[in-house]
C-alpha atoms as a PDB file:
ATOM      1  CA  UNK A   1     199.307 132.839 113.813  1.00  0.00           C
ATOM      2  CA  UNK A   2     195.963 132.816 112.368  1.00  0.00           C
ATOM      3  CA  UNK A   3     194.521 135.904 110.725  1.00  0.00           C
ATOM      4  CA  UNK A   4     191.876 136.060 113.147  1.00  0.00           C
ATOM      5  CA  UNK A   5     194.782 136.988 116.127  1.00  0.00           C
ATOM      6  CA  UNK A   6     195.474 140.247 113.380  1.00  0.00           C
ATOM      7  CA  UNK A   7     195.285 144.015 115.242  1.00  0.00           C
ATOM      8  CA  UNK A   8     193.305 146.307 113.025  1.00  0.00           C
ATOM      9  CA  UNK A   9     195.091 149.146 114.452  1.00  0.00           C
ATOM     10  CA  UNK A  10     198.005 150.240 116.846  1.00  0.00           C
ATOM     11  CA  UNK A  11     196.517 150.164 120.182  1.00  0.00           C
ATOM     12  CA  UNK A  12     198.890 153.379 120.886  1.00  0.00           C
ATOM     13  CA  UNK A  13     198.307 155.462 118.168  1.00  0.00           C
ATOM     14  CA  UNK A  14     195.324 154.159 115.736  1.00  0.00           C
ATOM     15  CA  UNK A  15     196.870 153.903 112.848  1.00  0.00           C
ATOM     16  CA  UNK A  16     196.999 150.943 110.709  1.00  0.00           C
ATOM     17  CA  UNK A  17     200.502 150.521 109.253  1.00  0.00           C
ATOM     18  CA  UNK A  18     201.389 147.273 111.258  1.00  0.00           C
ATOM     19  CA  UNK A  19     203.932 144.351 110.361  1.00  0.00           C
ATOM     20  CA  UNK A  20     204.393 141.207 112.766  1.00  0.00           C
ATOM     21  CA  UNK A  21     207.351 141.623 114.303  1.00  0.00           C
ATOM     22  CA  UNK A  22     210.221 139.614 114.371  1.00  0.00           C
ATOM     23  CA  UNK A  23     210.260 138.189 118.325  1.00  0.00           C
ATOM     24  CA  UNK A  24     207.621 136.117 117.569  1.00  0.00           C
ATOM     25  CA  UNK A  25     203.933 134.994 117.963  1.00  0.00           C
ATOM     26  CA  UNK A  26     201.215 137.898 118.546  1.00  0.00           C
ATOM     27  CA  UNK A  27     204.190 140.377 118.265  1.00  0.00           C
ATOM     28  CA  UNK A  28     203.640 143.493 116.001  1.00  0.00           C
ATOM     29  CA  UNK A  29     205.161 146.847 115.147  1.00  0.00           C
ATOM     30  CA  UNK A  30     203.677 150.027 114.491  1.00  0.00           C
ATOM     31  CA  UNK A  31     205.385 151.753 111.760  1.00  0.00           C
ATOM     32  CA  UNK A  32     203.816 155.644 112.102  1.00  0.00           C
ATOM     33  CA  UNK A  33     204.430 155.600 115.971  1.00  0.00           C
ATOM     34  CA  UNK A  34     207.422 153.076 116.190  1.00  0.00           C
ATOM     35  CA  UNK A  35     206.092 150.974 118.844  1.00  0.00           C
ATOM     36  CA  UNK A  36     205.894 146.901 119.606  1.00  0.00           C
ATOM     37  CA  UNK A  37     203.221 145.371 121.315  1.00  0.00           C
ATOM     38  CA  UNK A  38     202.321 142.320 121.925  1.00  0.00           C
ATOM     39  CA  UNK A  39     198.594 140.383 121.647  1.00  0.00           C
ATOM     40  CA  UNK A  40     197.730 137.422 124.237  1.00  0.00           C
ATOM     41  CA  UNK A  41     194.674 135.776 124.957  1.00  0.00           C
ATOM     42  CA  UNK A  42     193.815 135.685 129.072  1.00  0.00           C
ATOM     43  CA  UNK A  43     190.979 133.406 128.732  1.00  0.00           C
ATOM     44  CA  UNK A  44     187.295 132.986 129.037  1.00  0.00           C
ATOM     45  CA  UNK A  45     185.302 134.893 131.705  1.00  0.00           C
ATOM     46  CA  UNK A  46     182.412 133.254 133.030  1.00  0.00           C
ATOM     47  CA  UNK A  47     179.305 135.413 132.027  1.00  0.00           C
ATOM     48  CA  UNK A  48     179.012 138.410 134.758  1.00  0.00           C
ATOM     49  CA  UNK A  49     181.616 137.370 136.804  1.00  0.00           C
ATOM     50  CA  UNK A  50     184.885 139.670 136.432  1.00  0.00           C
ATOM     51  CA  UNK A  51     188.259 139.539 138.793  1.00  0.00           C
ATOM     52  CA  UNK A  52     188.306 142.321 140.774  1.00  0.00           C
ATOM     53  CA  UNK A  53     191.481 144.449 139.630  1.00  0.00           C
ATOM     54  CA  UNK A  54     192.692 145.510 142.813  1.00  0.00           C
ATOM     55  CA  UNK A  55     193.524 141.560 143.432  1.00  0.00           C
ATOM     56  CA  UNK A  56     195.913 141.375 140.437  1.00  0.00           C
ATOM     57  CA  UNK A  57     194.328 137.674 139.253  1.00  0.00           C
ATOM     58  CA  UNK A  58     193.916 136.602 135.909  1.00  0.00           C
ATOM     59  CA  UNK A  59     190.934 134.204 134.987  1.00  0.00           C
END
């Protein structure tokens, strides 16, 4: 994983004491709120065109 991938913060909590965790790529652990989450890229959205949510698709 590349340091750009990198959270800056716990998207559950804010704070910034994070670790990668241990199952693998774009997993990371939050050590004040004792959470994992995970980072994945979707894709690229065409420029003003967005799925609508109530579909369920990914672009």
């Amino acid at each position: 994983m590349t340091e750009r991938a990198a959270p800056f913060y716990c998207p559950y909590c804010g704070d910034e004491d994070l670790r990668p965790n241990e199952e693998g790529h774009g997993a990371w652990e939050c050590a004040a709120c004792n959470r994992a989450f995970q980072l994945r890229f979707l894709g690229l959205l065409a420029r003003g065109l967005r799925a609508d949510p109530s579909e369920g698709e990914q672009i």
